[in-house]
C-alpha atoms as a PDB file:
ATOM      1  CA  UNK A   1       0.000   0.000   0.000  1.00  0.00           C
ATOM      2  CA  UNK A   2       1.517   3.580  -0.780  1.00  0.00           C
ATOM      3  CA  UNK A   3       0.518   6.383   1.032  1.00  0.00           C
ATOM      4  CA  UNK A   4      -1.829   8.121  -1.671  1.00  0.00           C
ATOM      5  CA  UNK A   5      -4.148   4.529  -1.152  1.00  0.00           C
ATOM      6  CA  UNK A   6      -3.798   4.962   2.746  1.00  0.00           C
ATOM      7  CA  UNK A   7      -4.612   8.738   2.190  1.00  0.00           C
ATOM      8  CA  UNK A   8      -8.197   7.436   0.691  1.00  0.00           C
ATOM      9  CA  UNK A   9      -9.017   4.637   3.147  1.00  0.00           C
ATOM     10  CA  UNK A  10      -7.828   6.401   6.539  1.00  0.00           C
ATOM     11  CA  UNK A  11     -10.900   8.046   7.655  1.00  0.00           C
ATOM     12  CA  UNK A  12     -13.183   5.279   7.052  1.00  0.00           C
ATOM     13  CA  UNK A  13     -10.153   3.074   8.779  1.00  0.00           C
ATOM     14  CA  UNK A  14      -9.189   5.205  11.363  1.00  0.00           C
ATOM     15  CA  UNK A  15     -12.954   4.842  12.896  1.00  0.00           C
ATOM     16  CA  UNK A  16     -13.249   1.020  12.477  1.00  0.00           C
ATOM     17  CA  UNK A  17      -9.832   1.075  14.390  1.00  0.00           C
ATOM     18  CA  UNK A  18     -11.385   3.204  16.857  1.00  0.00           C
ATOM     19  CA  UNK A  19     -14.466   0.629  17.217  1.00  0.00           C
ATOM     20  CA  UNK A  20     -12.160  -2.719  17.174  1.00  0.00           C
ATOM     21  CA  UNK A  21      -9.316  -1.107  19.300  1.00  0.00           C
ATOM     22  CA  UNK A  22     -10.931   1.129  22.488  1.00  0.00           C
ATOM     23  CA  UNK A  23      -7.828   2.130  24.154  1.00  0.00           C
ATOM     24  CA  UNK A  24      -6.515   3.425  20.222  1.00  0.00           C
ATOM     25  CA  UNK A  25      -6.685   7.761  20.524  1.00  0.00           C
ATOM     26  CA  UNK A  26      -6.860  10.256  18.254  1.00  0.00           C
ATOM     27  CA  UNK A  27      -3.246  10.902  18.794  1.00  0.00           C
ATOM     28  CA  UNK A  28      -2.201   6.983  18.321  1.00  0.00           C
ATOM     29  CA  UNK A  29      -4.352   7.588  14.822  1.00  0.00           C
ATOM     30  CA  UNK A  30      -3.301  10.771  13.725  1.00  0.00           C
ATOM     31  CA  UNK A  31      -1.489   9.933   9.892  1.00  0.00           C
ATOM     32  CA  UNK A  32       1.977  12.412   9.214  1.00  0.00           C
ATOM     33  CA  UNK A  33       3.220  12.230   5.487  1.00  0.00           C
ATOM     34  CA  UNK A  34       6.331  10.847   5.834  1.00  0.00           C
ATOM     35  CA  UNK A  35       5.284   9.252   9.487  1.00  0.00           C
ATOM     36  CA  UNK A  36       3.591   6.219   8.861  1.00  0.00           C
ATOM     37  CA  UNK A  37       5.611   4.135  11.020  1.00  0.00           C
ATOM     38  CA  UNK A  38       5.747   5.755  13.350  1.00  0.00           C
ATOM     39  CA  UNK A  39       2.371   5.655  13.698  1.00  0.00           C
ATOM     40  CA  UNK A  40       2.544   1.839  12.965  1.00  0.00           C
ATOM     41  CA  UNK A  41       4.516   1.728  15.671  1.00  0.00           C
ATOM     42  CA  UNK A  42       2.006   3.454  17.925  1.00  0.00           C
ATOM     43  CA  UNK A  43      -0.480   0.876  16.736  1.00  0.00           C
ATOM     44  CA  UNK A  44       1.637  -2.056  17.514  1.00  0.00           C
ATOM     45  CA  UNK A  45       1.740  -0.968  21.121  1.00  0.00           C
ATOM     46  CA  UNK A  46      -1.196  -0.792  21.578  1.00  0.00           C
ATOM     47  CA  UNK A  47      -3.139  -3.870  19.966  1.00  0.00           C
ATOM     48  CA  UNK A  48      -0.487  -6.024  19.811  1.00  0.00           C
ATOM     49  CA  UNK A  49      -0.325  -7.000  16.006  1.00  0.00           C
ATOM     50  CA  UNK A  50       2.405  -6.420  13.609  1.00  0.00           C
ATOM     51  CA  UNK A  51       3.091  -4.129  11.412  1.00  0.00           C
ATOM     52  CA  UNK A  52       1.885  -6.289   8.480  1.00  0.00           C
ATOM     53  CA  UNK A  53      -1.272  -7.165  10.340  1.00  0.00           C
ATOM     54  CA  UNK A  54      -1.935  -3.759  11.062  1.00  0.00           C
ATOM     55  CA  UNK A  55      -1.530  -2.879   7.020  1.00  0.00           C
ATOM     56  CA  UNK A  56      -3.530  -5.707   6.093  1.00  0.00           C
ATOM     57  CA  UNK A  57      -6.275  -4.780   8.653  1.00  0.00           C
ATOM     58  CA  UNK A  58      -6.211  -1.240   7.338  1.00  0.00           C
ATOM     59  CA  UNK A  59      -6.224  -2.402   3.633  1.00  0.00           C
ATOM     60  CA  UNK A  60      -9.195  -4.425   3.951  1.00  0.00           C
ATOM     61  CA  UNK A  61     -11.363  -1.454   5.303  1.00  0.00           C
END
């Protein structure tokens, strides 16, 4: 996924994170150009998954 696609599917992601993930914040989901993972990273933390698994997740919103 580049980051134009992830630029299209984050809102509508970022909320299903939200619902799946309670203890994700607006701050943990907040996309950077350039700072993706970091972000990732963030994620990781938090849920658990990998990086991949996040993408994947994230791709099939």
């Amino acid at each position: 996924m580049n980051s134009d696609e992830l630029k299209g599917k984050w809102n509508q992601a970022k909320g299903k994170l939200k619902q799946k993930y309670a203890d994700l914040t607006d701050d943990d989901l907040t996309y950077a150009e350039g700072k993706f993972d970091e972000m990732l990273g963030k994620l990781q933390e938090k849920t658990g998954r990998t990086k991949e698994q996040l993408k994947e997740e994230i791709d099939n919103y």
